[in-house]
Protein backbone atom coordinates (compact mmCIF):
# COMPACT_ATOMS: atom_id res chain seq x y z
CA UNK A 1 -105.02 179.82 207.07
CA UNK A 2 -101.69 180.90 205.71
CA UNK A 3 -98.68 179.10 205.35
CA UNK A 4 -96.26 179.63 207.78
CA UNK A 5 -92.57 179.22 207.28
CA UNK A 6 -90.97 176.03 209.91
CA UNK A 7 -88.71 177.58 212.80
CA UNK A 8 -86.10 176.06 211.84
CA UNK A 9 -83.01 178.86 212.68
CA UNK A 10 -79.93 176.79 212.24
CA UNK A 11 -78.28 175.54 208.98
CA UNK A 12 -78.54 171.36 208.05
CA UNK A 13 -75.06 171.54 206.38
CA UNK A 14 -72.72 173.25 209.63
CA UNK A 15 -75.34 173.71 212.47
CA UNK A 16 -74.47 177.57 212.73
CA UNK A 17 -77.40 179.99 212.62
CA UNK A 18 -78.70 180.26 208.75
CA UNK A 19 -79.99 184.15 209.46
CA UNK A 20 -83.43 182.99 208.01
CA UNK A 21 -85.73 186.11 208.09
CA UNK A 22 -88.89 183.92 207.79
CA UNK A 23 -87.80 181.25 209.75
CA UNK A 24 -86.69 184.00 212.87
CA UNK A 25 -89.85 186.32 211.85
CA UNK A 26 -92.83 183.15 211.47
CA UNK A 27 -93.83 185.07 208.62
CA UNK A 28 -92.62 184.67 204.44
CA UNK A 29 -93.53 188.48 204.19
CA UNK A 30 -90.27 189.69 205.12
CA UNK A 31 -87.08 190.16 202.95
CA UNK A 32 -84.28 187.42 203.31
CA UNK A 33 -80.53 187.53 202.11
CA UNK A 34 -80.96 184.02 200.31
CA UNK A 35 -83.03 185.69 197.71
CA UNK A 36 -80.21 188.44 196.39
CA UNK A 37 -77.66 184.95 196.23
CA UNK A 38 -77.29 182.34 193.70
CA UNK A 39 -76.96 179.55 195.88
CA UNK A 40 -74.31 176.75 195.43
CA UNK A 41 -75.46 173.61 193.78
CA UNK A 42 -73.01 171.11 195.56
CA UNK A 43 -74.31 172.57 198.62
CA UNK A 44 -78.10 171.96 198.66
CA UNK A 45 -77.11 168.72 197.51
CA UNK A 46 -75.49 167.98 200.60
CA UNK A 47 -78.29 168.97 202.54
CA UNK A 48 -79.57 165.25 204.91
CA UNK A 49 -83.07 164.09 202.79
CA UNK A 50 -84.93 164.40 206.43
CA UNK A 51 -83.52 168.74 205.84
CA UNK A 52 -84.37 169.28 202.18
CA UNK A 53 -86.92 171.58 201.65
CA UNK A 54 -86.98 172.17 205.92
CA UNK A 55 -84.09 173.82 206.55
CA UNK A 56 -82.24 177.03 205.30
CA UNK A 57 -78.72 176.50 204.59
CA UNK A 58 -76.17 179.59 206.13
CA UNK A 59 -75.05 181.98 203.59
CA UNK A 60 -71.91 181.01 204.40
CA UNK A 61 -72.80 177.35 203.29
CA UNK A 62 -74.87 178.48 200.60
CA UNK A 63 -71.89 180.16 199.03
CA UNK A 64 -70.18 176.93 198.24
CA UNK A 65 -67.81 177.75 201.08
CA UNK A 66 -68.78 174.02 202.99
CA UNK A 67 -67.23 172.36 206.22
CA UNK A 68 -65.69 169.04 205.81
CA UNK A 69 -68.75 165.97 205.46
CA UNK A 70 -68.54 163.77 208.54
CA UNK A 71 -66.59 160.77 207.88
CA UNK A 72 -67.66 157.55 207.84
């Protein structure tokens, strides 16, 4: 059976829609902005542990261009 991408449409980091192709689509075979990026370091390491590797960030996100963290 093949591997199917999770449906997860919204981004870990600001909760907006991440415009995941594969996520939207159910299917890896189709093209996706996040692979013509470089995607910002700081950023994927503020994605939540229970997101990493879930979750697409937004490409606004995944430019380095991040909302505040939630204080604590």
């Amino acid at each position: 059976m093949p591997v199917k991408p999770l449906p997860n449409v919204l981004c870990p980091l600001c909760g907006k829609p991440n415009q995941c192709a594969p996520a939207s689509a159910g299917d890896f075979a189709v093209e996706c902005w996040c692979t013509r990026v470089v995607i910002s370091p700081q950023a994927l390491d503020r994605v939540p542990e229970a997101l990493r590797g879930k979750a697409c960030l937004c490409p606004r996100c995944a430019s380095g261009d991040l909302p505040a963290p939630p204080s604590t």
